[in-house]
C-alpha atoms as a PDB file:
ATOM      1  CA  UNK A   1       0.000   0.000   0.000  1.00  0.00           C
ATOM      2  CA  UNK A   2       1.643   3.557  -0.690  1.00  0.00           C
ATOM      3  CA  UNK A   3       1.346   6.603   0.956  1.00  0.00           C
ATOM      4  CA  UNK A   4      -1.669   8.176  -0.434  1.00  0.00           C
ATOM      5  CA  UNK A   5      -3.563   4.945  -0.240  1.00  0.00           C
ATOM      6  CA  UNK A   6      -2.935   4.808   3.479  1.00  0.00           C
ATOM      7  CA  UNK A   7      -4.308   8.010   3.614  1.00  0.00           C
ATOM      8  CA  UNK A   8      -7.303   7.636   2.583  1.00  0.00           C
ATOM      9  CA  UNK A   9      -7.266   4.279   4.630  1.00  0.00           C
ATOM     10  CA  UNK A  10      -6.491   5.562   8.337  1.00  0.00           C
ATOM     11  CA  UNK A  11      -8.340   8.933   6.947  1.00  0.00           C
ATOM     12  CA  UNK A  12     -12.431   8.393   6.766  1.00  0.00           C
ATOM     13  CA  UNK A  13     -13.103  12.347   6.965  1.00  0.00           C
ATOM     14  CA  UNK A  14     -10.706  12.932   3.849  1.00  0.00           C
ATOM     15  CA  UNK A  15     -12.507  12.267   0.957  1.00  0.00           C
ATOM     16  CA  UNK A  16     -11.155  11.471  -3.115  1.00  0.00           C
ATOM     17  CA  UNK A  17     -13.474  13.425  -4.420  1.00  0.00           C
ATOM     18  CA  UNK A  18     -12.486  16.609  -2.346  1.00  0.00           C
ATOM     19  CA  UNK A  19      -9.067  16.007  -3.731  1.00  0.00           C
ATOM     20  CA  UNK A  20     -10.252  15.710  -7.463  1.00  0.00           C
ATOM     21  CA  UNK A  21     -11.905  19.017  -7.278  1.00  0.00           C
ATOM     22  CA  UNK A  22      -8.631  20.768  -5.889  1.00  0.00           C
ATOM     23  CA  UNK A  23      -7.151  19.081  -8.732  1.00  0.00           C
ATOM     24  CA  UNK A  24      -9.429  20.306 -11.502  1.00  0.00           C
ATOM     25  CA  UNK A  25      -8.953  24.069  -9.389  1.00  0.00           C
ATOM     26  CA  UNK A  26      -5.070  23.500 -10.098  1.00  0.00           C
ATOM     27  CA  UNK A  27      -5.398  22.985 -13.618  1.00  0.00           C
ATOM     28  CA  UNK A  28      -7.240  26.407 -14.145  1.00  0.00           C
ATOM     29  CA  UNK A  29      -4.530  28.427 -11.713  1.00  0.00           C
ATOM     30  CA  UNK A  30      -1.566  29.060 -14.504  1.00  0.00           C
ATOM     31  CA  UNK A  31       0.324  30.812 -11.776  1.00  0.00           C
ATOM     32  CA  UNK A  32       0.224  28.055  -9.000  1.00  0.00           C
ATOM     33  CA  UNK A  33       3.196  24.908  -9.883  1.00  0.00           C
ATOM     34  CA  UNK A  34       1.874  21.243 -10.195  1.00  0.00           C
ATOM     35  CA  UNK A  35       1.064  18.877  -6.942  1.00  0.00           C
ATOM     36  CA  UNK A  36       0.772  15.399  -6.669  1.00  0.00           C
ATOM     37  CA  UNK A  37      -2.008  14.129  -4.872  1.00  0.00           C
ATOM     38  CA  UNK A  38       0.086  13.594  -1.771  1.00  0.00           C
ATOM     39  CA  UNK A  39       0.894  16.631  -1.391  1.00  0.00           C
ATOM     40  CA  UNK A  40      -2.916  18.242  -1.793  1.00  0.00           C
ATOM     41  CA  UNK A  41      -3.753  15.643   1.196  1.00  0.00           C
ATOM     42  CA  UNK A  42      -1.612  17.490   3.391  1.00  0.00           C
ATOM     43  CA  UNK A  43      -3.140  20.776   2.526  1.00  0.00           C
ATOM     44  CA  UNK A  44      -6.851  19.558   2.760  1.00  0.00           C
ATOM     45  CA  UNK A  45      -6.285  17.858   6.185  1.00  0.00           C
ATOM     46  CA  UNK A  46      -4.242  20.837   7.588  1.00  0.00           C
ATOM     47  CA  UNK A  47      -7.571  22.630   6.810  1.00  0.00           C
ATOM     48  CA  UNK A  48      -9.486  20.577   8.401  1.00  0.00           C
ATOM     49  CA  UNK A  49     -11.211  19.335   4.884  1.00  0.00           C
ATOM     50  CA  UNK A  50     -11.956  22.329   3.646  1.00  0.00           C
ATOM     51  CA  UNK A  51     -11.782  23.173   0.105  1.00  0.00           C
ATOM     52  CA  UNK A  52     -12.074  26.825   0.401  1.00  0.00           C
ATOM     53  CA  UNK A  53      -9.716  27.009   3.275  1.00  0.00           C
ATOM     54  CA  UNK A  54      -7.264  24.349   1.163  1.00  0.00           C
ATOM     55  CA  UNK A  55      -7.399  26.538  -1.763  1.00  0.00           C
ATOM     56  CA  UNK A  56      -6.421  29.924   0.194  1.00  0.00           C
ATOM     57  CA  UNK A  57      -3.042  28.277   2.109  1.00  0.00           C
ATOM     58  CA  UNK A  58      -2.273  26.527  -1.250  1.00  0.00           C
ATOM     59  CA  UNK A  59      -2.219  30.333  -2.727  1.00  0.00           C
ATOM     60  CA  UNK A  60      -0.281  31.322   0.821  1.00  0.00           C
ATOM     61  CA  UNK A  61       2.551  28.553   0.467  1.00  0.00           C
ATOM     62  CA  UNK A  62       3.447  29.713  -2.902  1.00  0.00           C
ATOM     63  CA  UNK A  63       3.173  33.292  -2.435  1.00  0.00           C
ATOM     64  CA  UNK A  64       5.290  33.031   0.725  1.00  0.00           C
ATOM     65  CA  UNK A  65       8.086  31.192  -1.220  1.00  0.00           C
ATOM     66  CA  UNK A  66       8.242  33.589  -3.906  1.00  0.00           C
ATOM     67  CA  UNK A  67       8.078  36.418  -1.250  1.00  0.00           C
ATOM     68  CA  UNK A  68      10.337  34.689   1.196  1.00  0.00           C
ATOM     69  CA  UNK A  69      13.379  32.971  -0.282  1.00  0.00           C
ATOM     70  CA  UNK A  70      15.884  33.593   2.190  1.00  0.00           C
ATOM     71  CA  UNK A  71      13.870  31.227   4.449  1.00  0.00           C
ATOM     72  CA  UNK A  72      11.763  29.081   2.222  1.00  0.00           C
ATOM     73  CA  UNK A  73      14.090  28.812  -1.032  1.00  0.00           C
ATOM     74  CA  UNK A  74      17.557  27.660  -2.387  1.00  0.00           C
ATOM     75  CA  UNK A  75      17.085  24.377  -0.222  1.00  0.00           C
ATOM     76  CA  UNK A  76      20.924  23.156  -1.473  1.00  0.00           C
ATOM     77  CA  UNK A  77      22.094  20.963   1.327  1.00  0.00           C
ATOM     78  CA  UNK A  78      25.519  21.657   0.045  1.00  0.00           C
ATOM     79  CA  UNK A  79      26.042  25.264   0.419  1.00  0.00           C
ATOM     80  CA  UNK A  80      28.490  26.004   2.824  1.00  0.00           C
ATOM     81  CA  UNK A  81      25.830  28.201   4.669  1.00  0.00           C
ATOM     82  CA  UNK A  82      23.316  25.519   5.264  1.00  0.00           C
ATOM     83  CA  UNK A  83      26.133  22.938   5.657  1.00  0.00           C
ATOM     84  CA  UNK A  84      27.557  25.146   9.025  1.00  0.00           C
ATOM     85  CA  UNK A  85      24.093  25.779  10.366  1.00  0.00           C
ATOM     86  CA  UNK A  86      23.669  21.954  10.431  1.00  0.00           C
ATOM     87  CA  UNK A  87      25.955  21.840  13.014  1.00  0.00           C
ATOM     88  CA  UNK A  88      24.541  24.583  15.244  1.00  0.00           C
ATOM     89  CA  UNK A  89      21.126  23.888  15.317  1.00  0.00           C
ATOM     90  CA  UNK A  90      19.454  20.701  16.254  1.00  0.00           C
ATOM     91  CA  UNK A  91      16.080  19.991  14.751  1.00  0.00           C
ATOM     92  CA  UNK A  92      14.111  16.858  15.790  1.00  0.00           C
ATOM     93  CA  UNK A  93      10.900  15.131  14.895  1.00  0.00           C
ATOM     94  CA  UNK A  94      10.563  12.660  17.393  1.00  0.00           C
ATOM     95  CA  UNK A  95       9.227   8.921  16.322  1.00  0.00           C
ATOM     96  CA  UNK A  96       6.567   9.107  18.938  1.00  0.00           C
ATOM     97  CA  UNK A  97       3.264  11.002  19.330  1.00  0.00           C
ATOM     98  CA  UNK A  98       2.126  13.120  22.161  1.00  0.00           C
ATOM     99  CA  UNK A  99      -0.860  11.885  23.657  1.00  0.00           C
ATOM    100  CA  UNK A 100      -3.543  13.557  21.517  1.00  0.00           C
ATOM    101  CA  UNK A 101      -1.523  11.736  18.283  1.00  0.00           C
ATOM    102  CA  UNK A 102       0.003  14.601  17.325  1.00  0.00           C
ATOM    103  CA  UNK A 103       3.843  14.876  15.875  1.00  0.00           C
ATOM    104  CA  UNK A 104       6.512  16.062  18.145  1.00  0.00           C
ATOM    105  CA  UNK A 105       9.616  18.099  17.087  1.00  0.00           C
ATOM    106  CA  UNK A 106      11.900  19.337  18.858  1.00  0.00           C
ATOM    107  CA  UNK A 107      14.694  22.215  18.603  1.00  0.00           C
ATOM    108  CA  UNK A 108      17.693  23.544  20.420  1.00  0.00           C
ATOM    109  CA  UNK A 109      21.046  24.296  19.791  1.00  0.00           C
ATOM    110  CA  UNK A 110      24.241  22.638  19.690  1.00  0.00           C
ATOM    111  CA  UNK A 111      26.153  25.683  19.513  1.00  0.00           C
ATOM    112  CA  UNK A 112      25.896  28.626  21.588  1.00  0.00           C
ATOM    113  CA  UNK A 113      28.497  30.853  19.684  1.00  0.00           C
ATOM    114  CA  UNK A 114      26.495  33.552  19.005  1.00  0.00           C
ATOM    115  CA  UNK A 115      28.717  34.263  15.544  1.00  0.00           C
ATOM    116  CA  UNK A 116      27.587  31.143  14.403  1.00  0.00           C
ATOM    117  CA  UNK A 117      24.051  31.756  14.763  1.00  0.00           C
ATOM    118  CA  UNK A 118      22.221  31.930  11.177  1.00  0.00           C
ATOM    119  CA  UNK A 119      18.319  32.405  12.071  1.00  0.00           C
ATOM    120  CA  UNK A 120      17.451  32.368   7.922  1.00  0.00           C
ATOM    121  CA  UNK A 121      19.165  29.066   7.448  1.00  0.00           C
ATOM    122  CA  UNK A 122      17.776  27.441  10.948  1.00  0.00           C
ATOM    123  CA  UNK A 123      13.885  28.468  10.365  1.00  0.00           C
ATOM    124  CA  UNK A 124      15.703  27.116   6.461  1.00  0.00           C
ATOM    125  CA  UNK A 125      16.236  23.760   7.746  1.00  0.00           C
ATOM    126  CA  UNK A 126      13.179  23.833  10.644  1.00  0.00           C
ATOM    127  CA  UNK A 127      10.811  23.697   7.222  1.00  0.00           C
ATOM    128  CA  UNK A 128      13.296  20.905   5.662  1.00  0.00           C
ATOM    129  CA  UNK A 129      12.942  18.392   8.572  1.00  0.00           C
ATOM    130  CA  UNK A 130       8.893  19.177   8.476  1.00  0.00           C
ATOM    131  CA  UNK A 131       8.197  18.839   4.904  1.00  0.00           C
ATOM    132  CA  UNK A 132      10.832  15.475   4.477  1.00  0.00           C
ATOM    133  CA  UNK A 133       8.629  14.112   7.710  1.00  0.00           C
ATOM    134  CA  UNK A 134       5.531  14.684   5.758  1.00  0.00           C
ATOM    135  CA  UNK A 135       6.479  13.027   2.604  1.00  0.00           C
ATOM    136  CA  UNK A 136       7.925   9.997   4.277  1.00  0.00           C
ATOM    137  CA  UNK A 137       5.478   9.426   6.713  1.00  0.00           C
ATOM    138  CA  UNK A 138       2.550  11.349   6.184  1.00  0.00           C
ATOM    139  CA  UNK A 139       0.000  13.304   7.626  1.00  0.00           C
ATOM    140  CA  UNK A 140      -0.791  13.633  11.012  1.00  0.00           C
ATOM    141  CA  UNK A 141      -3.511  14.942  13.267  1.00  0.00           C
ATOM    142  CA  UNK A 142      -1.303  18.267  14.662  1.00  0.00           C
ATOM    143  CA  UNK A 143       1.765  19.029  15.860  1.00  0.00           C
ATOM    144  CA  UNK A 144       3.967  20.364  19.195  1.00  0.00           C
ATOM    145  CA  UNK A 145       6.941  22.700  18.127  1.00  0.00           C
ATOM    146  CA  UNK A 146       8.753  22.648  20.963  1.00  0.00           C
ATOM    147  CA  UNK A 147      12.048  24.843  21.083  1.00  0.00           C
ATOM    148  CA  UNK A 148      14.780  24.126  24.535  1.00  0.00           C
ATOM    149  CA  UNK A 149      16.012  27.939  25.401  1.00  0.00           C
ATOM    150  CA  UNK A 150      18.658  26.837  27.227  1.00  0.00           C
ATOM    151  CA  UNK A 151      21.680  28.543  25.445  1.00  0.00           C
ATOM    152  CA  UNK A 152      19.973  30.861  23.608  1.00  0.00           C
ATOM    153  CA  UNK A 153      21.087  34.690  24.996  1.00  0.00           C
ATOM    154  CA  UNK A 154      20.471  38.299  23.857  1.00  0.00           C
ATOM    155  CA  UNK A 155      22.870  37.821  21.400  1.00  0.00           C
ATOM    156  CA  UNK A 156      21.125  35.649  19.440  1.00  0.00           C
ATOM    157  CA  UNK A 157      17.968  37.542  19.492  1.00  0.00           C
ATOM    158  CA  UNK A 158      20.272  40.400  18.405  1.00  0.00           C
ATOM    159  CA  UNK A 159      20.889  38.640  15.307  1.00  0.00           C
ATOM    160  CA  UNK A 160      16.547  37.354  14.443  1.00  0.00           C
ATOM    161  CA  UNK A 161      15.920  39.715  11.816  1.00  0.00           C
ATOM    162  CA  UNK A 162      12.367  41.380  12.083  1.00  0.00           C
ATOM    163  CA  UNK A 163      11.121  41.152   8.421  1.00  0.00           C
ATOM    164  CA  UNK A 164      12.449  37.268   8.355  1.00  0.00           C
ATOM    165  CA  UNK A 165      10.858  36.539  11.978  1.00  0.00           C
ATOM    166  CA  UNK A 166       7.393  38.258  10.542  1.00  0.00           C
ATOM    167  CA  UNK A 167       7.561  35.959   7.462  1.00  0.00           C
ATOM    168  CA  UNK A 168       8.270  32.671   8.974  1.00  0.00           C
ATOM    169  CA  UNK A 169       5.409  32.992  11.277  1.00  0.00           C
ATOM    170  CA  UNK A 170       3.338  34.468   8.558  1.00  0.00           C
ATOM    171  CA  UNK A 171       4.244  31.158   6.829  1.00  0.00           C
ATOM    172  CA  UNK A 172       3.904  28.678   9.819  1.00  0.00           C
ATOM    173  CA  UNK A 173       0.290  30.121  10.808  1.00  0.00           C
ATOM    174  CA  UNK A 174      -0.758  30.721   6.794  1.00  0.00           C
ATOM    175  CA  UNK A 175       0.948  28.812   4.568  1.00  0.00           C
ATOM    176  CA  UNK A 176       2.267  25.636   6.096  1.00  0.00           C
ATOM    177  CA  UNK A 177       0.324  22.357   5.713  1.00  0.00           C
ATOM    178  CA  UNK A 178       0.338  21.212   9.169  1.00  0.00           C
ATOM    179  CA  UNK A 179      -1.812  21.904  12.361  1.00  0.00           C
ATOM    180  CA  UNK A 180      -0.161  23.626  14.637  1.00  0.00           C
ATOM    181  CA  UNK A 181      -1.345  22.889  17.984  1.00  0.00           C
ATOM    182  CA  UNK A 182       1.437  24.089  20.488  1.00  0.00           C
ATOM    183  CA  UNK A 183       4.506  26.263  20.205  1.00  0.00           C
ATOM    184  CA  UNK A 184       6.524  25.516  23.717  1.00  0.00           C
ATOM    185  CA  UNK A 185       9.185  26.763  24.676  1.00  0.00           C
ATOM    186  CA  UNK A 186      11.191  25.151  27.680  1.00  0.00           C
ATOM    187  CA  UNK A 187      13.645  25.770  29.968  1.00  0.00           C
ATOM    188  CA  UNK A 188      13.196  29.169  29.796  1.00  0.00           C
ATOM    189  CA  UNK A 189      14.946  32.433  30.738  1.00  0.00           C
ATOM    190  CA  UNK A 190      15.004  36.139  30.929  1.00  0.00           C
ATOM    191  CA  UNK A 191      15.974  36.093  27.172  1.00  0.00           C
ATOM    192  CA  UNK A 192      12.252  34.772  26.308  1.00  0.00           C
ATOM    193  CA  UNK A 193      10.627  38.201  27.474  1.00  0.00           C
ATOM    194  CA  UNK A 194      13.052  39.441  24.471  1.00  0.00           C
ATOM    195  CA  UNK A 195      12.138  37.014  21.706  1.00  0.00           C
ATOM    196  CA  UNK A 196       8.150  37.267  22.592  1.00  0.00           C
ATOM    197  CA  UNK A 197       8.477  41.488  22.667  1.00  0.00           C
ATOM    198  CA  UNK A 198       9.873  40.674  18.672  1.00  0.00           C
ATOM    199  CA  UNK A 199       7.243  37.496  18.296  1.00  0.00           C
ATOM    200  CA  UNK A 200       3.590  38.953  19.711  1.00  0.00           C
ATOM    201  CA  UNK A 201       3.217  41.219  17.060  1.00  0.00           C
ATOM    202  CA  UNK A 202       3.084  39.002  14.318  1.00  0.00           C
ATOM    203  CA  UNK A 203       0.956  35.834  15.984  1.00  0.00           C
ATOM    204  CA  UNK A 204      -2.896  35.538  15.763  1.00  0.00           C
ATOM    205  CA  UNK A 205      -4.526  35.518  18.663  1.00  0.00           C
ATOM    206  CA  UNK A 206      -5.712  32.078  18.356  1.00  0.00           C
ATOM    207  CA  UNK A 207      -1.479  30.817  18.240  1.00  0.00           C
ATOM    208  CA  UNK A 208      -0.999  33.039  21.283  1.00  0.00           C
ATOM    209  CA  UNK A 209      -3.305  30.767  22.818  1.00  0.00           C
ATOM    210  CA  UNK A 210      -1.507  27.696  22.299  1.00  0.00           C
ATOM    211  CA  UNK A 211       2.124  29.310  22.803  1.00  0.00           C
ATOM    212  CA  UNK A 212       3.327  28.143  26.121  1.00  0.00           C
ATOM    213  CA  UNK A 213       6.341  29.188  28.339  1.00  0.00           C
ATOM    214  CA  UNK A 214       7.820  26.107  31.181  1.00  0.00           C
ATOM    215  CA  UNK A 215      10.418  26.733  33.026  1.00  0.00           C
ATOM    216  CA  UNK A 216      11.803  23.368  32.543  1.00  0.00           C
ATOM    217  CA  UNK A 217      11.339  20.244  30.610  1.00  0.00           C
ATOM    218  CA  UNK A 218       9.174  18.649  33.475  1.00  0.00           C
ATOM    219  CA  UNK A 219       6.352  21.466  33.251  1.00  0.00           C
ATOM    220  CA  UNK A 220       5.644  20.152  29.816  1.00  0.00           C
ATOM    221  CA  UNK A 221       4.528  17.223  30.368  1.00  0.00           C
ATOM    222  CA  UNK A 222       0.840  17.887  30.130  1.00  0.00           C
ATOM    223  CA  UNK A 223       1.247  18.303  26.779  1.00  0.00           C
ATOM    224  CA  UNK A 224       3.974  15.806  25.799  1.00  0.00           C
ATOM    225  CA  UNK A 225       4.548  12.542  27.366  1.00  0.00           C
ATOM    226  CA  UNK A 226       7.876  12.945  29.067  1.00  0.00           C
ATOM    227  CA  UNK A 227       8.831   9.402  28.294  1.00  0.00           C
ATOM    228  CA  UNK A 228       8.680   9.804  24.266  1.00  0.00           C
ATOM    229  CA  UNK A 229      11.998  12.761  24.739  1.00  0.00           C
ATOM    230  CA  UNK A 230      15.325  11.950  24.105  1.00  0.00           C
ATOM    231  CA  UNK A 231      17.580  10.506  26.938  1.00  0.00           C
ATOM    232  CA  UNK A 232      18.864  14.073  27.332  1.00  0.00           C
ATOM    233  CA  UNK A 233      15.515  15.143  28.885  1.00  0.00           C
ATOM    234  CA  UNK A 234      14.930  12.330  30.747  1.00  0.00           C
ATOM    235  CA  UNK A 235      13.189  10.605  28.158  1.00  0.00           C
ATOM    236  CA  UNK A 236      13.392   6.813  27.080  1.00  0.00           C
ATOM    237  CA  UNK A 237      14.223   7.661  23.703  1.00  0.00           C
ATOM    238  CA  UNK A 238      17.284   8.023  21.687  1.00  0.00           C
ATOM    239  CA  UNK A 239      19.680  11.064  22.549  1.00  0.00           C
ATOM    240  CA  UNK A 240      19.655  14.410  20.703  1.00  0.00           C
ATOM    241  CA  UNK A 241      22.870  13.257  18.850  1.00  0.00           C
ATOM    242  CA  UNK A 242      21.344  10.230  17.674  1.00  0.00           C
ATOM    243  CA  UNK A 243      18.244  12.120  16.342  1.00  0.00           C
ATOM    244  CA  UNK A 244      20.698  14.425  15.383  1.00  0.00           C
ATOM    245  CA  UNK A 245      22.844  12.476  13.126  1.00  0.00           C
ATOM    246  CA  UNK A 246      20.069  10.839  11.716  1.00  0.00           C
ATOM    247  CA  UNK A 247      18.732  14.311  10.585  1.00  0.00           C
ATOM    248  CA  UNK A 248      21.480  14.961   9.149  1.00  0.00           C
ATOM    249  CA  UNK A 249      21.892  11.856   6.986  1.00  0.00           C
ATOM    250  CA  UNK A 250      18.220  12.721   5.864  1.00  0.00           C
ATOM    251  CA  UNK A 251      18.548  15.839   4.884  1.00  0.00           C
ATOM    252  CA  UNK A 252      21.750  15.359   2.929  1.00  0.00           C
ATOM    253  CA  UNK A 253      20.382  11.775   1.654  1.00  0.00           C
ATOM    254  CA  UNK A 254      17.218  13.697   0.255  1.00  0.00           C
ATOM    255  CA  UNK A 255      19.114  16.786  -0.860  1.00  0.00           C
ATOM    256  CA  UNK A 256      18.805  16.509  -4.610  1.00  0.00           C
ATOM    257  CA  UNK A 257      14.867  15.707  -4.020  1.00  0.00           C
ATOM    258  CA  UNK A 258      14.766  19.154  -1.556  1.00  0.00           C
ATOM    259  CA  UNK A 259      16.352  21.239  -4.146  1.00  0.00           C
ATOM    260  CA  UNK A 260      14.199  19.872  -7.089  1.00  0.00           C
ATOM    261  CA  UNK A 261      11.072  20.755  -4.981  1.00  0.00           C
ATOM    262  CA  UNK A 262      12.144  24.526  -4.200  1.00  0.00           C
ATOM    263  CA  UNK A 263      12.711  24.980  -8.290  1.00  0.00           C
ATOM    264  CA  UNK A 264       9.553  23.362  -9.705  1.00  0.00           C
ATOM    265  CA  UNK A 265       7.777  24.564  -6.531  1.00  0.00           C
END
């Protein structure tokens, strides 16, 4: 059975028919790129099967990556830009769900050197890891973004620029296919009052409602299962540099595939 199939399978409320019709919209939209049916799923179910809604974040996603490509575009794994930031950032999705069944990632860094710091090319590679989790594995009923603050000081809020912090979240409450049902953000410190005074302005009311502040790893555990974290956390799963690795090895095994996507897309 492939992907789409199972789909449709574990899927009753999504519907073939919904996705012929986006099809058939496609065809008339000269300015819009082809999909497979794949990746139309994951636009109708982040809308909660809605065709209307579908069609409007279809329009979104591409608009964004036209209007964004120093976060959304050139997805070469081999520039030496992308290749660095690979090694200061650590971006997981973990292989277990929370307990509502929804997808679990998890971010921190592995190098606090504020020079290093590259927020284009992490919020880059944050959309790489999604997008290569939803063509290998498929859909899924939400997910947790949860970021570990730990090392992250003024300096590296210094260096968020503005216009690219507006258009990721612009893009990650507009234009991405998933449901986002928590943005958490652990182990915090006095440099989150910083990084919210640049966020707030550009979040919907209904994502400040699910944007959560814990002072430590512990405090988040009503909304993911402590157990399903790596070792680092107290978790039973892998450790951060196994996830890491692994990331790594995905994203550089799926490179060509990535950088095909951002030029037909």
């Amino acid at each position: 059975m492939d992907i789409v199939q199972r789909e449709y399978q574990n899927d009753k409320k999504l519907k073939q028919e919904d996705v012929k019709m986006l099809e058939v919209w496609l065809e008339g939209q000269p300015h819009l790129p082809k999909m497979t049916e794949q990746e139309i799923i994951w636009f109708l179910k982040s809308c909660y099967y809605s065709n209307e809604a579908t069609k409007i974040t279809i329009d979104n996603y591409f608009t964004m990556k036209t209007m964004s490509p120093e976060i959304l575009g050139n997805k070469d794994v081999t520039r030496k830009n992308f290749q660095q930031n690979m090694d200061v950032v650590s971006i997981t999705v973990l292989p277990k769900l929370s307990h509502e069944g929804y997808k679990v990632m998890v971010s921190r860094l592995r190098d606090a050197n504020v020079d290093h710091f590259n927020f284009n090319e992490a919020m880059k590679m944050f959309d790489m890891v999604a997008m290569l989790d939803l063509f290998s594995a498929g859909t899924h009923e939400g997910a947790r973004c949860c970021f570990d603050v730990t090392d992250v000081s003024f300096g590296h809020v210094a260096r968020i620029g503005i216009v690219s912090m507006k258009k990721f979240l612009l893009y990650l409450q507009e234009g991405m296919p998933v449901r986002l049902k928590g943005l958490h953000f652990f182990n915090t410190t006095s440099v989150m009052e910083k990084l919210l005074f640049i966020m707030r302005p550009f979040l919907k009311k209904e994502v400040l409602d699910i944007l959560y502040l814990h002072d430590t790893v512990k405090d988040m555990e009503e909304y993911v299962p402590l157990d399903i974290l790596p070792s680092e956390y107290g978790g039973k799963g892998e450790s951060l540099k196994v996830h890491h690795e692994r990331m790594k090895k995905n994203l550089m095994a799926n490179g060509e595939f990535l950088h095909i996507k951002t030029v037909s897309w």
